[in-house]
Protein backbone atom coordinates (compact mmCIF):
# COMPACT_ATOMS: atom_id res chain seq x y z
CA UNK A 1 31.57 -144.85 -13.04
CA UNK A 2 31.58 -141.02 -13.48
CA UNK A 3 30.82 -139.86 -17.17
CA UNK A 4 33.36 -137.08 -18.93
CA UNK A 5 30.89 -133.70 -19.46
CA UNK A 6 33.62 -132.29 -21.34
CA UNK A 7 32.60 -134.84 -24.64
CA UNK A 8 29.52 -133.84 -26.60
CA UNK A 9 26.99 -136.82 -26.81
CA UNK A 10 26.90 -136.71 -30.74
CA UNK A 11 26.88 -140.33 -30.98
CA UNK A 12 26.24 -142.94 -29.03
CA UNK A 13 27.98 -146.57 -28.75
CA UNK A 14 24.24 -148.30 -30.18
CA UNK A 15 24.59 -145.55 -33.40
CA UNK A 16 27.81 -147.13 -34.10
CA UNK A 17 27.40 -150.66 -33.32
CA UNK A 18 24.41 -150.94 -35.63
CA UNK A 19 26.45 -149.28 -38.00
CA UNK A 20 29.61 -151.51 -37.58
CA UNK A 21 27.04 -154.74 -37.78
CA UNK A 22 25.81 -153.38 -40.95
CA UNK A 23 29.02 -152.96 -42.80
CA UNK A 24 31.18 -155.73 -41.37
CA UNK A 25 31.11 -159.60 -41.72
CA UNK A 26 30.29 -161.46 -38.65
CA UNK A 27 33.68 -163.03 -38.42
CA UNK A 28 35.26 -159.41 -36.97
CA UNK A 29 34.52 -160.17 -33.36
CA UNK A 30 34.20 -157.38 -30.99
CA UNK A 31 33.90 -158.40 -27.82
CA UNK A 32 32.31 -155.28 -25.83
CA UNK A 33 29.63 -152.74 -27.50
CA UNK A 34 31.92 -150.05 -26.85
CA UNK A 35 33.18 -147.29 -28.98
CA UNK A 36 36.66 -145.86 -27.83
CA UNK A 37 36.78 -141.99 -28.31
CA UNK A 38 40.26 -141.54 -26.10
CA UNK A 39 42.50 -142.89 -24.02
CA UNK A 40 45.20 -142.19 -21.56
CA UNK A 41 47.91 -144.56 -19.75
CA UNK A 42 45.58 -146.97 -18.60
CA UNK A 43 42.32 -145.38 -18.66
CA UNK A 44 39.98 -144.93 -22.07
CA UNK A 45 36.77 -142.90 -22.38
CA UNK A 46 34.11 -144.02 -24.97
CA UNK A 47 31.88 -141.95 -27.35
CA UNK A 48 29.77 -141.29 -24.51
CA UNK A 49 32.25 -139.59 -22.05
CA UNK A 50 32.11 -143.16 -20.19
CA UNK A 51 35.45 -143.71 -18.36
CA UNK A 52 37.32 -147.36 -18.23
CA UNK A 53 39.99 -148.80 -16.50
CA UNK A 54 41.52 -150.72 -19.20
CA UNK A 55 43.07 -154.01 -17.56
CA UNK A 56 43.29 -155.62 -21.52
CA UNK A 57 46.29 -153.36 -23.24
CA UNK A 58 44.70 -153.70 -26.54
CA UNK A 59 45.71 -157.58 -25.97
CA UNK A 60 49.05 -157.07 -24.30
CA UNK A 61 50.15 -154.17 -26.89
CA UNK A 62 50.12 -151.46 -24.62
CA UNK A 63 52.77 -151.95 -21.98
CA UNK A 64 53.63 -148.79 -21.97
CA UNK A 65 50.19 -147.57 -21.97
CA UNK A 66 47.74 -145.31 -24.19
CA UNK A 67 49.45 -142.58 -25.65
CA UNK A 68 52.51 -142.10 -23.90
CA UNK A 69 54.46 -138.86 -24.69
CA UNK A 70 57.29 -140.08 -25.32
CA UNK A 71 56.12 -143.08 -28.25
CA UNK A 72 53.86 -140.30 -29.62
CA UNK A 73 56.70 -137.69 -29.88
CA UNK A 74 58.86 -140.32 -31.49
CA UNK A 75 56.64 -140.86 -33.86
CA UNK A 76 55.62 -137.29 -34.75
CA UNK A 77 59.29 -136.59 -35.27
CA UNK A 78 59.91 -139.44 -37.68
CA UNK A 79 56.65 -138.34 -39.62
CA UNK A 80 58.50 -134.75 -40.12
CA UNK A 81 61.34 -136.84 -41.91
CA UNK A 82 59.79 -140.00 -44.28
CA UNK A 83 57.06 -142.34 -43.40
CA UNK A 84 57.77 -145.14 -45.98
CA UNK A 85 60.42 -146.39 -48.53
CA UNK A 86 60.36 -150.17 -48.01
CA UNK A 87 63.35 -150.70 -45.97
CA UNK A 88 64.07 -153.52 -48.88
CA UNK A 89 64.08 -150.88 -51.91
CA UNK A 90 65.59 -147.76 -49.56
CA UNK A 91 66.82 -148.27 -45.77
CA UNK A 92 66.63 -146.57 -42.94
CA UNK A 93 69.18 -146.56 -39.95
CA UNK A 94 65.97 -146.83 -37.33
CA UNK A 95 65.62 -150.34 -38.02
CA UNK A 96 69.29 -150.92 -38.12
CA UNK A 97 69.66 -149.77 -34.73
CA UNK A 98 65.97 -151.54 -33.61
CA UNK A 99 67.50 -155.13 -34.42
CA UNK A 100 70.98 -154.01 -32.77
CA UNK A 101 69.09 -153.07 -29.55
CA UNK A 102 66.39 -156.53 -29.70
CA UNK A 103 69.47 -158.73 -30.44
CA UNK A 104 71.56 -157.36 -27.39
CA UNK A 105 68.48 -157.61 -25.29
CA UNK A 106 67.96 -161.34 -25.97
CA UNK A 107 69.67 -164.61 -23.91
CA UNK A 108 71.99 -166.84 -25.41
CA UNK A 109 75.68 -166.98 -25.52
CA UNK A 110 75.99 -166.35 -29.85
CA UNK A 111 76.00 -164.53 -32.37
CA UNK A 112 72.61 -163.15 -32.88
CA UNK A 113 70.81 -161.27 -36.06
CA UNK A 114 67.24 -159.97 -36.32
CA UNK A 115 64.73 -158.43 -38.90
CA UNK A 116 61.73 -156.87 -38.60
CA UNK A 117 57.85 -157.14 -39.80
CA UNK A 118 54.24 -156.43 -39.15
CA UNK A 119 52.05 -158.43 -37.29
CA UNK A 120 53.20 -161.19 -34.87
CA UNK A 121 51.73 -164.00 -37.10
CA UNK A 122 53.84 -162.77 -40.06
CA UNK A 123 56.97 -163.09 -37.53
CA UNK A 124 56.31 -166.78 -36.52
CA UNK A 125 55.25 -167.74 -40.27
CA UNK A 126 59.14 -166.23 -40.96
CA UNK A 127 60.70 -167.64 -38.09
CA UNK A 128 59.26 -171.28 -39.47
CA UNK A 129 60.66 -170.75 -43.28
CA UNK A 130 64.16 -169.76 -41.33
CA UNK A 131 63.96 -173.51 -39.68
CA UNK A 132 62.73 -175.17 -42.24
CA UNK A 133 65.45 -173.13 -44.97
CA UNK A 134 68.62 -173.90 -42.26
CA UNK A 135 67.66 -177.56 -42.05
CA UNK A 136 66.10 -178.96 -44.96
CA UNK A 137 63.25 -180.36 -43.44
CA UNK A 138 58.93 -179.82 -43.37
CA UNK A 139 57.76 -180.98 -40.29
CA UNK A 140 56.99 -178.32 -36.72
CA UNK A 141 55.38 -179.58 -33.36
CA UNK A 142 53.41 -177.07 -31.60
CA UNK A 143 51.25 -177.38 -28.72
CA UNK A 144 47.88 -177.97 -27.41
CA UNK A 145 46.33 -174.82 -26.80
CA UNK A 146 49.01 -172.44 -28.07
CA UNK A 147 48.29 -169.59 -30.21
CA UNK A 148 50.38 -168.42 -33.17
CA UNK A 149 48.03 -166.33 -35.29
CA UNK A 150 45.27 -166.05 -37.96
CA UNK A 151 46.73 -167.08 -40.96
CA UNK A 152 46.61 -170.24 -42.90
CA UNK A 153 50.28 -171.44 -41.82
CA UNK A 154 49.44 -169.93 -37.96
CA UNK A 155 46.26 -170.82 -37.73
CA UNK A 156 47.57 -174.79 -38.20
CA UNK A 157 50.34 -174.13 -35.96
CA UNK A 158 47.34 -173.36 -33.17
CA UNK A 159 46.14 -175.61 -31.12
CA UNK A 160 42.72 -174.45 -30.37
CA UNK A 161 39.88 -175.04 -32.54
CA UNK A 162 37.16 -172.66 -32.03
CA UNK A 163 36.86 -169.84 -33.00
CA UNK A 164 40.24 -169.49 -34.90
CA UNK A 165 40.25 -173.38 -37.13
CA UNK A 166 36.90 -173.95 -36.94
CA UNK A 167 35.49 -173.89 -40.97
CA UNK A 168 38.47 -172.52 -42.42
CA UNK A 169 40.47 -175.92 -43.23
CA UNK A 170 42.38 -178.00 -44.47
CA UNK A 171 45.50 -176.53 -43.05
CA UNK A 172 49.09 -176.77 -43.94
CA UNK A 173 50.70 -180.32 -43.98
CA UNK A 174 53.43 -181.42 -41.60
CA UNK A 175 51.90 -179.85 -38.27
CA UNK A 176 51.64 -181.93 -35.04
CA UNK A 177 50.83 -180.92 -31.42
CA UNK A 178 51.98 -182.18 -28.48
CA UNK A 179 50.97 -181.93 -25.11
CA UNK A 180 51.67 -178.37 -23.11
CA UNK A 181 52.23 -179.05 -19.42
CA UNK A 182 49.36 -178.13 -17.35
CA UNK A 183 49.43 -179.65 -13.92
CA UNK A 184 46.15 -178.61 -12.88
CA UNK A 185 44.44 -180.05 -15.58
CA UNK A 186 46.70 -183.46 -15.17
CA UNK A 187 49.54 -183.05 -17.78
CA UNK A 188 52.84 -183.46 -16.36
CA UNK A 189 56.17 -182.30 -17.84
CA UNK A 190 56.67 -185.81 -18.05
CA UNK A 191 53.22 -186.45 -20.09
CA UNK A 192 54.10 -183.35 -21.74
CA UNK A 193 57.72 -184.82 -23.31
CA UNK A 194 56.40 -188.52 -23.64
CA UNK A 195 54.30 -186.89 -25.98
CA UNK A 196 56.40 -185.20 -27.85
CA UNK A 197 58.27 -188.66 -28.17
CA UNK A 198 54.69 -190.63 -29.29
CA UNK A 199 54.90 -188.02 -31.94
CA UNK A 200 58.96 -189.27 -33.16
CA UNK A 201 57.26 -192.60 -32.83
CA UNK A 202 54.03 -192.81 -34.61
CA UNK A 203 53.57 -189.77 -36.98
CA UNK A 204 57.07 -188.24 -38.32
CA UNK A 205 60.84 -188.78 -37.53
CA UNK A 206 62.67 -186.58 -35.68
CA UNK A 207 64.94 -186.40 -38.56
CA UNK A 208 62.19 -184.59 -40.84
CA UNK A 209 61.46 -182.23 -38.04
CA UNK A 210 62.46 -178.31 -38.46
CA UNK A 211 61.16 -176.66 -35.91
CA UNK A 212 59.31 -176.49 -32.04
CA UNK A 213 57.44 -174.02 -31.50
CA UNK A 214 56.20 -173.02 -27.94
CA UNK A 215 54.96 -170.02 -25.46
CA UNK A 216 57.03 -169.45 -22.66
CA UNK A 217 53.40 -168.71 -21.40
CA UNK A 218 50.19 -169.66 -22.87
CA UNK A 219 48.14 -166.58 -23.89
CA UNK A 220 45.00 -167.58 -25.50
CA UNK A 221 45.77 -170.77 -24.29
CA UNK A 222 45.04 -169.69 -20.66
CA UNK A 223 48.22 -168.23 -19.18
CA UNK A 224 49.68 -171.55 -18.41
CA UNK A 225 53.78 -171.20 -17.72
CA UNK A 226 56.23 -173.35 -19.17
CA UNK A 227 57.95 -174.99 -16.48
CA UNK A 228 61.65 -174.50 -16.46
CA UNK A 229 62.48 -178.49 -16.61
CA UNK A 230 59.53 -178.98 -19.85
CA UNK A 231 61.77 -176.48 -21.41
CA UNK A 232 65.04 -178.02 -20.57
CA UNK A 233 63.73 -181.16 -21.96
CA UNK A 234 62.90 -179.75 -25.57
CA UNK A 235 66.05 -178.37 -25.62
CA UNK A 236 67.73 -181.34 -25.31
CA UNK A 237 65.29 -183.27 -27.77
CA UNK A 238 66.23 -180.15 -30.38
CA UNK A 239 69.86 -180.57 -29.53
CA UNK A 240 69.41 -184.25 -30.13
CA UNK A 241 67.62 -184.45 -33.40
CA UNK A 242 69.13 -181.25 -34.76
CA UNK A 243 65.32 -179.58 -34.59
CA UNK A 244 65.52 -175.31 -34.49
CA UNK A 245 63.58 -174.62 -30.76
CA UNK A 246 61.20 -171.31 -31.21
CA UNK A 247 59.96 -169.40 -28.46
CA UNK A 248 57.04 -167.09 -29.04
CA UNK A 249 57.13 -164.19 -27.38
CA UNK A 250 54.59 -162.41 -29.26
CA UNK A 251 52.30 -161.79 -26.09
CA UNK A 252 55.02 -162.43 -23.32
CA UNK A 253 57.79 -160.20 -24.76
CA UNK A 254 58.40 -156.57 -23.95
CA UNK A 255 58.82 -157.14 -20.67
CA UNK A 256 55.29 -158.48 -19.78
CA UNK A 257 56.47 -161.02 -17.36
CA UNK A 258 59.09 -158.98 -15.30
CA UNK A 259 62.22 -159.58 -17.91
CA UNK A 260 62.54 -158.12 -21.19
CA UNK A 261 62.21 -161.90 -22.87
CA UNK A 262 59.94 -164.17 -20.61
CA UNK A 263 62.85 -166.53 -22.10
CA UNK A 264 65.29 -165.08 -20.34
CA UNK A 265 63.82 -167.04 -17.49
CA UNK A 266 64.58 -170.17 -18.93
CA UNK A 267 67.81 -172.49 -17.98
CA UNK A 268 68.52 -172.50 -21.87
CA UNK A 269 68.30 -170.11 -24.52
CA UNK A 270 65.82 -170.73 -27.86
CA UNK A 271 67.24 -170.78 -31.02
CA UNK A 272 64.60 -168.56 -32.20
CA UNK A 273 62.54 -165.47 -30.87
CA UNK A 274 59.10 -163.87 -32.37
CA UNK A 275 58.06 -161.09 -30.73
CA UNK A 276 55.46 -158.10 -31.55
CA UNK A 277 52.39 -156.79 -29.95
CA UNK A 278 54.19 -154.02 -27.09
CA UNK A 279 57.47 -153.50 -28.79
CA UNK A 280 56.42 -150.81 -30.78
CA UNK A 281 53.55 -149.14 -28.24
CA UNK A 282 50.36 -149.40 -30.52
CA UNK A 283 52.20 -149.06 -33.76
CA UNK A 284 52.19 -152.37 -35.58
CA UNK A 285 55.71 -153.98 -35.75
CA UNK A 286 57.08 -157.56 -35.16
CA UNK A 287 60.72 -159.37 -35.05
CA UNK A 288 62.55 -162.26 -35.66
CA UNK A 289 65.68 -162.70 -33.50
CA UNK A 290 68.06 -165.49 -33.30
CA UNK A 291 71.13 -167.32 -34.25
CA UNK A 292 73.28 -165.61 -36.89
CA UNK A 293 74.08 -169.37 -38.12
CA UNK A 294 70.40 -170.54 -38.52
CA UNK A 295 68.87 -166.60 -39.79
CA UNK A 296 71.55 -166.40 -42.69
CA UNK A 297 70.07 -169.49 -44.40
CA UNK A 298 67.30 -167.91 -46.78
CA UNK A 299 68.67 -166.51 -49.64
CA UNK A 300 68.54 -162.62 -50.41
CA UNK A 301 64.54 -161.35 -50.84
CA UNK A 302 63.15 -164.75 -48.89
CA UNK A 303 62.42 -162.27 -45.93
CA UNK A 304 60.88 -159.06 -45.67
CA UNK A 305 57.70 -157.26 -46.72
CA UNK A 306 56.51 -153.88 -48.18
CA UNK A 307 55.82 -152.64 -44.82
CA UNK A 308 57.93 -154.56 -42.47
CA UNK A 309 59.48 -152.35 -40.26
CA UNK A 310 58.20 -149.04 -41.02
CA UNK A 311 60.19 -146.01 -40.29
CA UNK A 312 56.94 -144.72 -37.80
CA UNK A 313 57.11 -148.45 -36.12
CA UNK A 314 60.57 -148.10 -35.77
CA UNK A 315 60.66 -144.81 -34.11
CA UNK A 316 57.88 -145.61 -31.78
CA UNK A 317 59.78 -149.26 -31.14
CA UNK A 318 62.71 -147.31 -29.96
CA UNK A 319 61.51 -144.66 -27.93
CA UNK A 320 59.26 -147.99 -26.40
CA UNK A 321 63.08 -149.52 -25.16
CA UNK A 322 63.62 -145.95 -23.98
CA UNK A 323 61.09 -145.66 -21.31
CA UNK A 324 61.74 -149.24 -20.25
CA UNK A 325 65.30 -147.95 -19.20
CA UNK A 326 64.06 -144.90 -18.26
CA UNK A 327 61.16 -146.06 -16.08
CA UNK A 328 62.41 -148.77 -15.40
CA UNK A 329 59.41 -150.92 -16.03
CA UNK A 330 60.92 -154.01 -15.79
CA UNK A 331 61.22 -153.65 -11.97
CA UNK A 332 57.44 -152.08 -12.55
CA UNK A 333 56.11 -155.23 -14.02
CA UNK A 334 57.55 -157.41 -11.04
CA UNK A 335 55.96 -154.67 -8.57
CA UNK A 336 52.32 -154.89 -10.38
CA UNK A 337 52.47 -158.91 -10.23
CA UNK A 338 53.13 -159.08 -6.83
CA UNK A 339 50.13 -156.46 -6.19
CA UNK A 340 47.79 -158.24 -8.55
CA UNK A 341 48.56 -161.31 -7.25
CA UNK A 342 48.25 -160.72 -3.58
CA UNK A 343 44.71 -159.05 -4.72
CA UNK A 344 43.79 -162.10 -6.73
CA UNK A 345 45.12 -164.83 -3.89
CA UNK A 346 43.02 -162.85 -1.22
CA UNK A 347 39.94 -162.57 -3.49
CA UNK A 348 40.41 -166.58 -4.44
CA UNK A 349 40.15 -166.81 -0.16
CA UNK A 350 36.86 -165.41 -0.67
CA UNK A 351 35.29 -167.26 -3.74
CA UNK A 352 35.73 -170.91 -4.25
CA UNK A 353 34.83 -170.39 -8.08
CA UNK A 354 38.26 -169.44 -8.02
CA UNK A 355 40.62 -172.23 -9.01
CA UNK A 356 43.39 -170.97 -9.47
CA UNK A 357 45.88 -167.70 -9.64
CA UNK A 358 48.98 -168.08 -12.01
CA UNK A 359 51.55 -166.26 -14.24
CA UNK A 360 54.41 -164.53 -14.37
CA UNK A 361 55.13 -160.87 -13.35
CA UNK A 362 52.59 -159.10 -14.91
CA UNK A 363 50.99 -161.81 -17.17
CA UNK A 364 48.23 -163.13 -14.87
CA UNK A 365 45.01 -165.00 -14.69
CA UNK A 366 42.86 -166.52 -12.68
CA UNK A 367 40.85 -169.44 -13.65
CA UNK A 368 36.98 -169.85 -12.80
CA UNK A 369 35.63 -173.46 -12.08
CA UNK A 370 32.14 -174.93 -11.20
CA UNK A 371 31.39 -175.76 -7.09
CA UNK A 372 35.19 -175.33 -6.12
CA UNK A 373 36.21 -177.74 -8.28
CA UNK A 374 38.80 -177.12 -11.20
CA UNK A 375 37.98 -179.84 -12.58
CA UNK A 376 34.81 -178.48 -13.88
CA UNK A 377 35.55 -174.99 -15.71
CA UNK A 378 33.15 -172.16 -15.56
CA UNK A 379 32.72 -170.59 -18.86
CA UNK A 380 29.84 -169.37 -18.36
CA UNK A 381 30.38 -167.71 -14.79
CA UNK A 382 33.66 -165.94 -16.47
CA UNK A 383 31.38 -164.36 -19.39
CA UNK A 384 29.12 -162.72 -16.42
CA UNK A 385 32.40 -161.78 -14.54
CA UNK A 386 33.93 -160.09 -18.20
CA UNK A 387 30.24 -158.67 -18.69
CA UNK A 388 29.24 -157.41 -15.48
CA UNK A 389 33.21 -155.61 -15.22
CA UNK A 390 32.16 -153.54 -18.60
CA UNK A 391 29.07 -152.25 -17.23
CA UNK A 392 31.02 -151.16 -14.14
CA UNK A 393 33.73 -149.74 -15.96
CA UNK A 394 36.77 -152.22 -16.42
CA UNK A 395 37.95 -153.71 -19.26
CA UNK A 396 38.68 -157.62 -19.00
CA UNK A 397 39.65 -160.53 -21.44
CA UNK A 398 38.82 -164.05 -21.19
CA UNK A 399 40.72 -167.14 -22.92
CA UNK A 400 41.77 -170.54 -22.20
CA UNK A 401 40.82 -173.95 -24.07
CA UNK A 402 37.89 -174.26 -21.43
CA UNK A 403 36.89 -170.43 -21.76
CA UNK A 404 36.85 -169.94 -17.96
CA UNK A 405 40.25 -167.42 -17.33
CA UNK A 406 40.27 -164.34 -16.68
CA UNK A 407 43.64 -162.19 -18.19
CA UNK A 408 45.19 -159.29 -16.84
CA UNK A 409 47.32 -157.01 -19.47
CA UNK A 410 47.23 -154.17 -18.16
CA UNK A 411 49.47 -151.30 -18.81
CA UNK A 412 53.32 -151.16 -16.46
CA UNK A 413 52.48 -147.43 -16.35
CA UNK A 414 49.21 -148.16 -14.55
CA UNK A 415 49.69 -146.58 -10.78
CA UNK A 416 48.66 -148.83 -7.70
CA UNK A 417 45.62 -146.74 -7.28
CA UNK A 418 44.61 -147.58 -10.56
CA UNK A 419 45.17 -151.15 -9.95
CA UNK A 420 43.46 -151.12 -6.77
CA UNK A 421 40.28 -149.70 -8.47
CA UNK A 422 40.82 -152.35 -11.17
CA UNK A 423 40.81 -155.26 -8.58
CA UNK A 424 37.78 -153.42 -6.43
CA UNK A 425 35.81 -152.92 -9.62
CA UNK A 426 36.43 -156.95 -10.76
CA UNK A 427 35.49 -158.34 -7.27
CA UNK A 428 32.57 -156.36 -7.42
CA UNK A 429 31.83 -157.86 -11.07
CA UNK A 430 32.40 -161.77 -9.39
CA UNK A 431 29.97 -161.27 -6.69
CA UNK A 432 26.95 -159.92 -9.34
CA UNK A 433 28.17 -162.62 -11.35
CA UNK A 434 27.89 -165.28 -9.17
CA UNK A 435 24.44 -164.41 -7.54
CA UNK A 436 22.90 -163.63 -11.34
């Protein structure tokens, strides 16, 4: 990849790596040895003038891209006026009109209220004291290889061990996973619910249950899609046993997977939303949105946070639904779907290590296996693929339970010669991957 002349070489990405290993506990993962020095829409130069197409999104917060003009002038606008009160102590009409914007944005036919935090894990930790405050009960199910965050309550809700449990329990009480739907690997929407059931049956009643909590698609869990009659089926189960249904949208949301709400896909509507990540454009931010009923159960100062909701996040949240409309990047995510997945179907035509290409507009993966079989994942072939793509200039992200898929975040601003480049530059990577 060409270098930028234009930035001096004053440091270098080894300088600041043996720094960064010097200073910081082992825990902080970093996945490349790369030190960002700028970045524009979908494209980042490091500290050595290095250029990147970025196909990550800083984990799917950058829908809108690096820096875009309009997110940045938001926010330089709101810093001319007050940066911080705590909306709690002194509001702010920003995040008034943030939650009335989310709340007519999401599906259901009620009345809806929202609120706003930080960080995604913060929203779903909320959203499960709202469930557990509007109906008495303890008990959540989650799933098998979902993702809900880092903390203690999140990290129990998760249903992947390594890296994110391993060594750090016990975890909270009253957690239980059931089985997500995953054809491919032999779960069936039918496996999928009798599990949910075995659950009723041999570890808690449904009458002690709160809340389930699911992705409308799998992030870390390897981009796996809910399919619209597994979701059907919890809702009736919820509707049944009175249980609140969450959908996290943390990595879906914002209009990831061709709607606003990957939920909006669905034949019924969630009782509760959690979304962060791209809804504020870099700036960290995170909602709860759902039924007025069910969010008006905590009592005054049982939600909230010194810096939930920050006037900056706020702004930059805003403009963010602004150049959605304006863009229209909705349509934008559908059109960079079907182009990556045309790309990845003919590429899979070419290399039986792939097993599979899946997703939903612009949420997409494709999963590496051993010998053509997907029955026999290929971790190790997908860290040469992710490795090989750096040194070449693109930036990739692994996940899955099996370590062997290959994510695709990248930016709705990205043009189609950008993606092009991107799906040259990773084919490339598979073939040196595959022969090393």
């Amino acid at each position: 990849m060409p270098r930028d002349s234009s930035k001096p070489s004053s440091q270098n990405n080894a300088e600041l790596i043996a720094r960064r290993r010097a200073i910081l506990p082992t825990g902080v993962g970093q996945t490349y040895n790369v030190f960002v020095d700028r970045a524009v829409n979908s494209e980042v130069w490091d500290v050595e003038g290095k250029r990147y197409v970025d196909f990550s999104g800083g984990i799917a917060v950058l829908n809108t891209g690096h820096q875009h003009p309009k997110v940045i002038a938001a926010v330089k606008a709101q810093l001319d006026k007050v940066h911080h009160t705590c909306f709690q102590v002194l509001a702010y009409e920003p995040y008034v009109e943030l939650c009335e914007r989310l709340v007519a944005l999401a599906p259901g036919h009620f009345a809806k209220k929202a609120f706003l935090l930080t960080t995604g894990a913060e929203a779903v930790e909320n959203a499960i004291k709202i469930a557990r405050s509007a109906t008495k009960r303890q008990a959540v199910i989650a799933f098998g290889g979902g993702f809900h965050g880092r903390t203690l309550l999140t990290m129990g809700l998760t249903g992947k061990v390594a890296p994110y449990k391993a060594g750090f329990g016990p975890f909270p009480a009253e957690i239980y996973h059931a089985k997500y739907p995953n054809a491919m690997h032999g779960v069936s929407v039918a496996d999928a619910i009798a599990s949910i059931e075995a659950i009723f049956k041999y570890d808690v009643e449904a009458e002690r249950v709160a809340a389930i909590i699911l992705e409308p698609v799998q992030g870390e869990g390897g981009f796996y899609v809910a399919p619209p009659e597994f979701v059907k089926a919890v809702r009736e189960l919820c509707d049944k046993h009175g249980i609140v249904m969450i959908a996290d949208e943390v990595q879906a949301g914002a209009g990831r997977t061709g709607t606003w709400l990957a939920c909006e896909q669905w034949p019924v509507a969630p009782d509760l939303i959690t979304m962060a990540k791209s809804i504020g454009g870099g700036f960290p931010i995170s909602a709860v949105i759902g039924k007025a009923e069910i969010m008006d159960k905590p009592q005054p100062g049982g939600l909230g946070g010194t810096y939930a909701g920050s006037p900056i996040a706020c702004a930059a949240a805003l403009a963010v639904l602004d150049v959605f409309e304006e863009e229209k990047l909705l349509d934008r995510s559908k059109a960079i779907g079907e182009l990556l997945t045309t790309g990845f179907k003919a590429m899979a035509q070419r290399h039986k290590c792939i097993a599979d290409v899946r997703g939903m507009g612009a949420m997409l993966a494709i999963e590496l296996c051993k010998n053509g079989d997907p029955h026999q994942p290929d971790a190790e072939l997908t860290k040469r693929v992710c490795s090989e793509a750096i040194e070449r200039g693109l930036v990739l992200l692994s996940c899955g339970v099996y370590a062997n898929v290959i994510r695709v975040l990248v930016p709705l601003t990205a043009s189609d010669a950008l993606l092009q480049e991107g799906l040259k530059l990773l084919e490339e990577s598979l073939v040196a991957a595959s022969q090393a």
